[in-house]
Protein backbone atom coordinates (compact mmCIF):
# COMPACT_ATOMS: atom_id res chain seq x y z
CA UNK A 1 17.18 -26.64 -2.62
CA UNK A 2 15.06 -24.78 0.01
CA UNK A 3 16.14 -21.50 0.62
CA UNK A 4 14.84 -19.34 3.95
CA UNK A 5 14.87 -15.60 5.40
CA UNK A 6 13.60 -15.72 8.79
CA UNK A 7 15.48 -12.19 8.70
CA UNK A 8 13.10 -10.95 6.88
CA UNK A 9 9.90 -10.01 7.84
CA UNK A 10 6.28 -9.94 6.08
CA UNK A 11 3.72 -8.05 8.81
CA UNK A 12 0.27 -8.22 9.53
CA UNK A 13 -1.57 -5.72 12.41
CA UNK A 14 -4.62 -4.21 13.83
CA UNK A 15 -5.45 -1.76 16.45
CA UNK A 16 -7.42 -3.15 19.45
CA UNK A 17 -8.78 0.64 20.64
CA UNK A 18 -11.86 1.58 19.84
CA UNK A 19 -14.79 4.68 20.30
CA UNK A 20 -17.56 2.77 21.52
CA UNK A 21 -18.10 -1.07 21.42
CA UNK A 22 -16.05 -1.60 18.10
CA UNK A 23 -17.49 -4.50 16.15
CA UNK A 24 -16.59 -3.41 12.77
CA UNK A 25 -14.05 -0.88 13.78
CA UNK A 26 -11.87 -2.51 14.64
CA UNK A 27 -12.75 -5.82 15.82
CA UNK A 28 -13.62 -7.61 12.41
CA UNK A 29 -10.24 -7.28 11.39
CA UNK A 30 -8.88 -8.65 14.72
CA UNK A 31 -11.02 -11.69 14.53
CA UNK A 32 -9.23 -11.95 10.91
CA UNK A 33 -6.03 -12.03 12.39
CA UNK A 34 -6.53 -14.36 15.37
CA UNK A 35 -7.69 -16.70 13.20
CA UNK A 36 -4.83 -16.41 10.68
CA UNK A 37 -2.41 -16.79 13.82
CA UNK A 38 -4.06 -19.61 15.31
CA UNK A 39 -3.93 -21.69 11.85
CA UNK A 40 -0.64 -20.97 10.45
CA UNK A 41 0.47 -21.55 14.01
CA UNK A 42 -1.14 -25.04 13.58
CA UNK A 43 0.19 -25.85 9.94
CA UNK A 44 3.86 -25.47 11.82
CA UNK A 45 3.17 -27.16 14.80
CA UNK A 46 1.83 -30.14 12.75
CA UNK A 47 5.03 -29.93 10.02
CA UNK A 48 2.69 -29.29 7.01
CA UNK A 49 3.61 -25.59 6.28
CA UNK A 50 6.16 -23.64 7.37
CA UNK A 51 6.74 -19.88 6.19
CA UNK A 52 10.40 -18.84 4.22
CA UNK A 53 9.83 -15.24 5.90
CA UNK A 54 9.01 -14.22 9.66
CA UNK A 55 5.00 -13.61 9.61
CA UNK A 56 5.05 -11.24 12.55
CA UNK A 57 1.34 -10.60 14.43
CA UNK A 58 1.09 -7.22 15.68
CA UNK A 59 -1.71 -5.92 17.38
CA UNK A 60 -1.89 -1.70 18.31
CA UNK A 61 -3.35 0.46 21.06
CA UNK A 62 -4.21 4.36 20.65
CA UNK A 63 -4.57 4.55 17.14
CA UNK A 64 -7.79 6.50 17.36
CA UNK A 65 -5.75 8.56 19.62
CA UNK A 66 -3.32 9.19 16.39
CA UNK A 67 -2.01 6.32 15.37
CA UNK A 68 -0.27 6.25 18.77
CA UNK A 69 0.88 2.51 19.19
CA UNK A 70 1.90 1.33 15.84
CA UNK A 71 4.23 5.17 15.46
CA UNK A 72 5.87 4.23 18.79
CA UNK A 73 6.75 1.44 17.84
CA UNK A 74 7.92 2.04 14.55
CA UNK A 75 10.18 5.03 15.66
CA UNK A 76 11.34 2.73 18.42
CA UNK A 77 12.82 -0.18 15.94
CA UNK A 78 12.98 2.06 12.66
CA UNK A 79 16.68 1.32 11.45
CA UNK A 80 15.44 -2.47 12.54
CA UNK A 81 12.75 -2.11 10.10
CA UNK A 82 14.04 -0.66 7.33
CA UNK A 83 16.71 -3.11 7.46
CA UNK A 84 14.74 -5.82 7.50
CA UNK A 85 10.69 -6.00 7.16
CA UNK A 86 9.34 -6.70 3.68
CA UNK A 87 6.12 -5.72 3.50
CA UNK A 88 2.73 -4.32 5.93
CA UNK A 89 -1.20 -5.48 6.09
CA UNK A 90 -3.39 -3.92 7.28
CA UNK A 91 -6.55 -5.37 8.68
CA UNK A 92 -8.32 -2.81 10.48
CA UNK A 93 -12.15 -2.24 9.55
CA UNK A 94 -12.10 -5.57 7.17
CA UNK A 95 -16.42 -5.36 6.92
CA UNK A 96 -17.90 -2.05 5.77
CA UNK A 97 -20.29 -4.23 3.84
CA UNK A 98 -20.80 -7.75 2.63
CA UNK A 99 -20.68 -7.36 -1.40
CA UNK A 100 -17.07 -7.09 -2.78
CA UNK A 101 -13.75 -6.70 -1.76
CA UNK A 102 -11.86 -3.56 -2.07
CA UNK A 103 -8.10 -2.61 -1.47
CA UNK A 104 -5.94 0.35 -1.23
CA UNK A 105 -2.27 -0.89 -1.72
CA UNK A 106 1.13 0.20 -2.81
CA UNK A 107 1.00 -0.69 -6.82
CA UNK A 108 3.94 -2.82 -6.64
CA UNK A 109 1.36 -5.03 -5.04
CA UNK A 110 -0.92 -4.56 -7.50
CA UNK A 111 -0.19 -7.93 -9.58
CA UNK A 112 -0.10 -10.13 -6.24
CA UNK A 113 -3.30 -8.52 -5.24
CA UNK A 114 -5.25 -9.35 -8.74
CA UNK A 115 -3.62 -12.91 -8.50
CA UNK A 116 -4.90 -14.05 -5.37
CA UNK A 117 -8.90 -12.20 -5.96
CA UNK A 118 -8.78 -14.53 -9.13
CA UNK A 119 -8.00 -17.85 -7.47
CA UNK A 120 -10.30 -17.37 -4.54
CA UNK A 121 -14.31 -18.23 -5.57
CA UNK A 122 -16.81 -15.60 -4.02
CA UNK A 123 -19.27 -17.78 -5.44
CA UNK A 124 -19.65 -20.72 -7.35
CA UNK A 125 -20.41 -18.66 -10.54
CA UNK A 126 -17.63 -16.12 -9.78
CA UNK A 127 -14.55 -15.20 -7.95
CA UNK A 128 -13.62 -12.23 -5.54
CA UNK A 129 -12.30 -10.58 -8.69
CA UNK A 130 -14.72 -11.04 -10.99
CA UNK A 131 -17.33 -9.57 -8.48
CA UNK A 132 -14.70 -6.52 -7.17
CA UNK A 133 -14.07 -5.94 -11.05
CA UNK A 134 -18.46 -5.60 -11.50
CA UNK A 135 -18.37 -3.60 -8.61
CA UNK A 136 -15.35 -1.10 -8.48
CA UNK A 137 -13.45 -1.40 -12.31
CA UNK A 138 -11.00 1.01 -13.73
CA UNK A 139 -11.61 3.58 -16.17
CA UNK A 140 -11.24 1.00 -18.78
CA UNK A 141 -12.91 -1.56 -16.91
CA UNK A 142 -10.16 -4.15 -17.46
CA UNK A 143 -9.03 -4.78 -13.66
CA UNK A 144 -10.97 -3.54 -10.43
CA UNK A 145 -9.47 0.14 -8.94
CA UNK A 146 -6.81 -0.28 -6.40
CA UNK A 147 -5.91 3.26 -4.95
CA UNK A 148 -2.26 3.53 -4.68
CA UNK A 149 -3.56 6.45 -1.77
CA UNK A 150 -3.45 4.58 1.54
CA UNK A 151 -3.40 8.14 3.50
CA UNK A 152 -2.85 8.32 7.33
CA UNK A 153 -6.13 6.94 8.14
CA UNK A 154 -4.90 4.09 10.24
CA UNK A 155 -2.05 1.90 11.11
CA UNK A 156 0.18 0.78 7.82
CA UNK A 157 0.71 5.04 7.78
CA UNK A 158 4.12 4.87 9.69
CA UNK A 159 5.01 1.62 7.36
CA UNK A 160 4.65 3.63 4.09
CA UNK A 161 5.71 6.83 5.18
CA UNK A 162 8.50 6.13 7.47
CA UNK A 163 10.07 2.65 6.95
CA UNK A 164 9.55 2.87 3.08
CA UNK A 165 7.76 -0.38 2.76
CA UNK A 166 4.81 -1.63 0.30
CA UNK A 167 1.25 -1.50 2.52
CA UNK A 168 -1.88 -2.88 1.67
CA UNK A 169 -5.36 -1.93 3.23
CA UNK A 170 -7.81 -4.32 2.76
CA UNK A 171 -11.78 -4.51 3.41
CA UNK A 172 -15.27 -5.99 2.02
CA UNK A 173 -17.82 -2.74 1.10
CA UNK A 174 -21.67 -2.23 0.19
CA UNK A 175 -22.73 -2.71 -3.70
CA UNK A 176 -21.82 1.15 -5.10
CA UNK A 177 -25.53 0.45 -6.53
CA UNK A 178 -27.18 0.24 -3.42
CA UNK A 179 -29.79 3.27 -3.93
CA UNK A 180 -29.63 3.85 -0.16
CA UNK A 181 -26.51 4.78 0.59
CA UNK A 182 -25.92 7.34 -2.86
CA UNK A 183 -24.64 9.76 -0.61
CA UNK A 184 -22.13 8.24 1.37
CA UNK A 185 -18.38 7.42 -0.13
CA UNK A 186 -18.23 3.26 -0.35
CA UNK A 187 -15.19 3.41 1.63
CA UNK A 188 -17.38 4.40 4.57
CA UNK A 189 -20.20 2.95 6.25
CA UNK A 190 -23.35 4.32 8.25
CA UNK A 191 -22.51 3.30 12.00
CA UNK A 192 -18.90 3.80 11.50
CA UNK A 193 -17.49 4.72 15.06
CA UNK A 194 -21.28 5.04 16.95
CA UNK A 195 -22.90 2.59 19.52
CA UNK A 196 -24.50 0.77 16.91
CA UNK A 197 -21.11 -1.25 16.36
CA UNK A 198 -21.92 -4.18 18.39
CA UNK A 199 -21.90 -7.64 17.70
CA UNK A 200 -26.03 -8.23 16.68
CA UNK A 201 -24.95 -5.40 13.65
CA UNK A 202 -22.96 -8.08 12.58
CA UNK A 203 -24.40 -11.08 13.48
CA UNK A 204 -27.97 -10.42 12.47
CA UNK A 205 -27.20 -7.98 9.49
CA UNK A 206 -23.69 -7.65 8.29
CA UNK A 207 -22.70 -11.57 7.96
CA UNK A 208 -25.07 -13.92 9.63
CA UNK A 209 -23.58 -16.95 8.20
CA UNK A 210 -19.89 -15.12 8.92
CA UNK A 211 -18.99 -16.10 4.88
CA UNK A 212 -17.54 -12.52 4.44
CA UNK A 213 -15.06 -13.41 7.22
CA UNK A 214 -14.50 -16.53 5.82
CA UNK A 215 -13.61 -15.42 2.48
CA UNK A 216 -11.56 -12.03 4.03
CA UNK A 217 -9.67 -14.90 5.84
CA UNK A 218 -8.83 -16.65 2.57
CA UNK A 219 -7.84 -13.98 0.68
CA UNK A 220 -5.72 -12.34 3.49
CA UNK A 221 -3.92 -15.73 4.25
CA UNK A 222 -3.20 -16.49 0.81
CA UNK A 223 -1.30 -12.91 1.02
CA UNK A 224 0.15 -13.45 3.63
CA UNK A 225 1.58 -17.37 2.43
CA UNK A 226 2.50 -16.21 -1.01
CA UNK A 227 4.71 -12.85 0.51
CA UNK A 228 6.16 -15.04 2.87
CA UNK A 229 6.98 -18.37 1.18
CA UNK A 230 7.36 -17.23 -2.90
CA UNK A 231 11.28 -17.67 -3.52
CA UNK A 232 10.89 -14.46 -5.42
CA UNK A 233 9.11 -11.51 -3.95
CA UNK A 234 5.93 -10.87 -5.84
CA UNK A 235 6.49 -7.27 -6.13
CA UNK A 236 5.61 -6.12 -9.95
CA UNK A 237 7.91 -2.67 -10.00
CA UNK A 238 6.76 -2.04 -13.70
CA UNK A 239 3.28 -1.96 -12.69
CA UNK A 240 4.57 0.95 -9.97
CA UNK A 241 6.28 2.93 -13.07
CA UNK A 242 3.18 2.37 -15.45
CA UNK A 243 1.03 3.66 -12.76
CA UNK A 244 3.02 7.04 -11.69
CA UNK A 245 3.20 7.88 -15.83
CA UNK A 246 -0.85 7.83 -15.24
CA UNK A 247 -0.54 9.82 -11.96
CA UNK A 248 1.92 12.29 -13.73
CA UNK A 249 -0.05 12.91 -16.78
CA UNK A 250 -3.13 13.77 -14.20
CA UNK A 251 -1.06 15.94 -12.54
CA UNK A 252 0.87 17.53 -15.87
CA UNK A 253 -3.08 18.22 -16.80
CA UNK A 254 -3.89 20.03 -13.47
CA UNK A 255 -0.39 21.66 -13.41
CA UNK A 256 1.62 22.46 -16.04
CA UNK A 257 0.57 25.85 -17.35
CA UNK A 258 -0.06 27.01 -14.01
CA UNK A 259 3.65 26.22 -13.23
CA UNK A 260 5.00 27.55 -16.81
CA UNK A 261 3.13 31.03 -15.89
CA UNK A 262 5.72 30.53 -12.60
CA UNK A 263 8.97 29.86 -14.96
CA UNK A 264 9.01 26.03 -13.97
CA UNK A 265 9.31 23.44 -16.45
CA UNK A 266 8.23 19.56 -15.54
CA UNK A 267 10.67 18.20 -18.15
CA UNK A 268 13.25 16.69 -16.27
CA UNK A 269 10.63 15.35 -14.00
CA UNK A 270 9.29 13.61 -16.71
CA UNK A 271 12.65 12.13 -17.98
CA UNK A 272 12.84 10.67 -14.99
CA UNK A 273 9.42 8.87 -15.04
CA UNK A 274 10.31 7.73 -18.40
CA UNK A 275 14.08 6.29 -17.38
CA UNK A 276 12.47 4.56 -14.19
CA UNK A 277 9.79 2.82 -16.68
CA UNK A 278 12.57 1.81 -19.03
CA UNK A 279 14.68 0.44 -16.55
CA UNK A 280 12.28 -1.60 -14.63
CA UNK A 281 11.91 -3.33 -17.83
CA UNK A 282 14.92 -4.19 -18.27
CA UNK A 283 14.98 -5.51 -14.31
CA UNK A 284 11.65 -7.54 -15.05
CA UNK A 285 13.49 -9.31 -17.61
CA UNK A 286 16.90 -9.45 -15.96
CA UNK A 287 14.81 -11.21 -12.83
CA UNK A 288 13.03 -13.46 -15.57
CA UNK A 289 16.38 -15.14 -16.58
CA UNK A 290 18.15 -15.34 -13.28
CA UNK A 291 19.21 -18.76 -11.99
CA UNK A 292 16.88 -19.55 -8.81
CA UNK A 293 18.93 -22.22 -7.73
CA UNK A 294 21.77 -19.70 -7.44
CA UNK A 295 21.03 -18.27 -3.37
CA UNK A 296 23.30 -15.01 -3.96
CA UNK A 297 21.39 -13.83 -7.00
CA UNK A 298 17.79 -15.10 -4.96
CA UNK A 299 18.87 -12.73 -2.08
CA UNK A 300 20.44 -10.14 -4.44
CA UNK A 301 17.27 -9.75 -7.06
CA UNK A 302 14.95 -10.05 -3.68
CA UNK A 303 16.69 -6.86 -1.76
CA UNK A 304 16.12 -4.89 -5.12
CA UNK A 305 12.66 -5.34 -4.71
CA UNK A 306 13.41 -4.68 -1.01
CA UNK A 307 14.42 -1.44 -1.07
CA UNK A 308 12.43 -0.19 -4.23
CA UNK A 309 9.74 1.52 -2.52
CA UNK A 310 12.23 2.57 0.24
CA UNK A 311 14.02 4.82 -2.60
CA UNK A 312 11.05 7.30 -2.72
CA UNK A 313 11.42 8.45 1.08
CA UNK A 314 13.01 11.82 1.59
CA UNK A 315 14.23 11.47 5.38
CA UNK A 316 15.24 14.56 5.55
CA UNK A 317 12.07 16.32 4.99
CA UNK A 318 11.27 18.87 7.57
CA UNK A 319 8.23 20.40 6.37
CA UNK A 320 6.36 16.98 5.50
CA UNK A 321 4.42 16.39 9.24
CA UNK A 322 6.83 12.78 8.95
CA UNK A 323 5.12 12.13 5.42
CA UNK A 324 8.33 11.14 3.51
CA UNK A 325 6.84 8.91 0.84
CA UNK A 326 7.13 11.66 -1.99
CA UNK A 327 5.06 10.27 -4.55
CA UNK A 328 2.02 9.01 -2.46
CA UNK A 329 1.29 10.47 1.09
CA UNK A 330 -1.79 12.78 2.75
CA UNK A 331 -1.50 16.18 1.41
CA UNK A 332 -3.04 19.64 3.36
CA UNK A 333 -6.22 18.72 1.70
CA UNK A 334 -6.74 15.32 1.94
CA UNK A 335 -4.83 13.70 5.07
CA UNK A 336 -7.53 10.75 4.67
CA UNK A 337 -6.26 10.16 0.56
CA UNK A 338 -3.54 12.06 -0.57
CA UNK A 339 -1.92 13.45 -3.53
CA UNK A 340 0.29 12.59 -5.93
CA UNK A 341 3.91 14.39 -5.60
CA UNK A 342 2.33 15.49 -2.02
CA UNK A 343 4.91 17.98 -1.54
CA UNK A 344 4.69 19.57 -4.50
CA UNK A 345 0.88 20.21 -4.34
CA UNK A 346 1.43 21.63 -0.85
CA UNK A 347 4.05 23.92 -1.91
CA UNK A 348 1.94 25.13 -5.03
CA UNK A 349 -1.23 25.32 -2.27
CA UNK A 350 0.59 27.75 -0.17
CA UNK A 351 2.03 29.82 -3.03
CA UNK A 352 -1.44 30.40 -3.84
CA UNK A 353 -2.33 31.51 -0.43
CA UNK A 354 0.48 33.77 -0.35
CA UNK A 355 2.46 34.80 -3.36
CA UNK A 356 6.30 35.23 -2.45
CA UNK A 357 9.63 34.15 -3.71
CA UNK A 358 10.51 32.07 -0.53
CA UNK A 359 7.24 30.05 -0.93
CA UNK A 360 8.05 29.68 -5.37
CA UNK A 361 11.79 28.18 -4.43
CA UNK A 362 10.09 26.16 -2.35
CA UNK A 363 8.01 24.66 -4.84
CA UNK A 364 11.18 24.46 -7.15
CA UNK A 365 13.04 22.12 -4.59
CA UNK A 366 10.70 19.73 -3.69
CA UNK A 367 9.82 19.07 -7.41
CA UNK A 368 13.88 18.49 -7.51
CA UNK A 369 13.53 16.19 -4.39
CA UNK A 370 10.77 14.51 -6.41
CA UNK A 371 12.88 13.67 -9.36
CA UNK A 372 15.76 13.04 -6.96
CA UNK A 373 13.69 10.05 -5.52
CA UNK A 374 12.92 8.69 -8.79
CA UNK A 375 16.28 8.70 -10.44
CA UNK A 376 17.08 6.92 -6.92
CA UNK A 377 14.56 4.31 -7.19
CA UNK A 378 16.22 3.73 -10.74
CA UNK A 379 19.42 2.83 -9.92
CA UNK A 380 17.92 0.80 -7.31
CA UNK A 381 17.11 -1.30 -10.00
CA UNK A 382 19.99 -1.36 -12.08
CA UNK A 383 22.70 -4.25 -11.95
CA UNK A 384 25.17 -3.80 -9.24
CA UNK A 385 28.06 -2.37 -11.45
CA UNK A 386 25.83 0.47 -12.86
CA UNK A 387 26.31 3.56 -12.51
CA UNK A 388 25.35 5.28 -15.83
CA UNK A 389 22.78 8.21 -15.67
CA UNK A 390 19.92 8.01 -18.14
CA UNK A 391 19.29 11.72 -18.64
């Protein structure tokens, strides 16, 4: 039995703005997606493929402006959204280099991300992973780094921060080796947003032979087919809860005593790390044994994934600049990254500043916003009938 959700919606965008002539930013991720749109269209047209999900093409204005377009439009058809859209791509600057791929994505993506690297050849002696996982590994060097800090940088910000969805942000970049660029970040690139972004960059010294695009256009459609045609959502919501115990332990280590000196404890914080890692376990292997043939369970299991990510927004933050993710979103620092627990570190930054007991019950609620979220996510999880706390 074929089952479909055309009312449910895996996204792909760009913005078509640019500072000067735009080749890399952001026109290589536009030719991306025109040619993603003009084959899937194709595959249906001809009856060989057709998705289970609506693949929706969208394509921005203004978002060097701020992000202009795609929060419009967002804040337009929000409730829409949230109701109904699965998951966001990104495409914007998709060639920063021409030596190994490189993602930022929400780590419930993670696993899907890894999957597809592996199964696409970069060349015939290895794949995209192999060469990402040479170029950019982990501390342990067992996968390649995927930041889970997308920031506000382009597009996919209003999709993480305001509709609650899993983003992913996607692009080739420069051998870290390369001895002449040392003192540039690899997520950057040396003509980024000048007059030297024109088409011979590209043509004559980026990708002659266009094989970077080719590949992008692989690995991007393969995303895009799996998301939209897997019965089962490929979200891995372990992998989220193994990741935030790293991200808390790094921020325990930077934190703790300075909040003990303040009378505030992080252990019911971390109680709550350690019941959402227990019981997205148990929801792996409840979603293991389920009956696939069954479509209530199918839609049931799939809108748990759903609305997993959407369980750490905290709508009703008015101090957060719209930023309602609260475990990954830009900070004061770092509106390009981000922090972990972003309101937190923003509270504890302007304590420091100024030292007052408006600014410390500050940090006090939005650490019990913080744990509010997670405990949420958590039940998101659990089987319909429960309700029990694990405290």
């Amino acid at each position: 039995m074929i089952f479909f959700f055309l009312d449910r919606y895996v996204m792909i965008g760009n913005h078509r703005d640019s500072w000067t002539l735009g080749s890399l930013d952001p026109s290589s991720g536009t030719a991306v997606m025109l040619e993603l749109a003009r084959v899937m269209m194709k595959l249906k047209k001809e009856n060989k493929w057709s998705p289970k999900r609506s693949v929706m093409f969208l394509s921005w204005g203004a978002e060097e402006y701020g992000l202009i377009g795609s929060v419009e439009w967002v804040e337009e058809y929000l409730k829409k959204l949230q109701a109904n859209s699965i998951t966001y791509l990104n495409i914007d600057t998709m060639i920063k280099g021409n030596y190994s791929y490189r993602a930022y994505a929400s780590p419930i993506l993670h696993d899907l991300i890894y999957d597809v690297t592996k199964s696409i050849r970069q060349t015939s002696e290895e794949s995209v992973f192999d060469r990402w996982l040479k170029n950019d590994p982990n501390q342990d060097n067992t996968e390649p780094e995927i930041s889970p800090y997308l920031g506000s940088g382009s597009d996919h910000m209003s999709f993480l921060q305001k509709v609650g969805i899993p983003c992913v942000e996607q692009y080739f970049a420069r051998d870290k080796k390369n001895i002449y660029f040392t003192n540039m970040a690899s997520s950057s690139y040396p003509t980024y947003h000048s007059a030297y972004e024109t088409f011979k960059l590209v043509n004559e010294f980026l990708d002659p032979k266009f094989e970077t695009f080719r590949i992008l256009g692989i690995i991007v459609g393969e995303l895009l087919r799996r998301l939209s045609e897997q019965l089962i959502l490929p979200f891995n919501v372990h992998r989220f809860s193994t990741q935030l115990q790293k991200e808390y332990e790094l921020f325990k280590n930077d934190q703790k005593d300075y909040l003990a000196s303040l009378g505030i404890q992080l252990d019911l914080l971390e109680n709550s790390i350690k019941n959402l890692t227990y019981v997205s376990q148990n929801f792996n292997k409840r979603l293991e044994s389920i009956d696939k043939s069954k479509y209530h369970l199918v839609r049931m299991y799939n809108d748990q994934l759903r609305n997993f990510e959407r369980s750490f927004l905290d709508i009703a933050g008015k101090d957060r600049n719209a930023y309602y993710h609260m475990i990954y979103a830009p900070s004061i620092s770092d509106a390009y990254g981000g922090d972990v627990f972003p309101s937190v570190t923003d509270a504890i930054y302007n304590y420091k500043k100024k030292a007052d007991n408006d600014l410390l019950e500050v940090i006090k609620l939005q650490i019990s916003i913080v744990i509010y979220t997670i405990q949420s996510a958590s039940s998101v999880l659990k089987e319909h009938f429960d309700f029990k706390r694990y405290v």
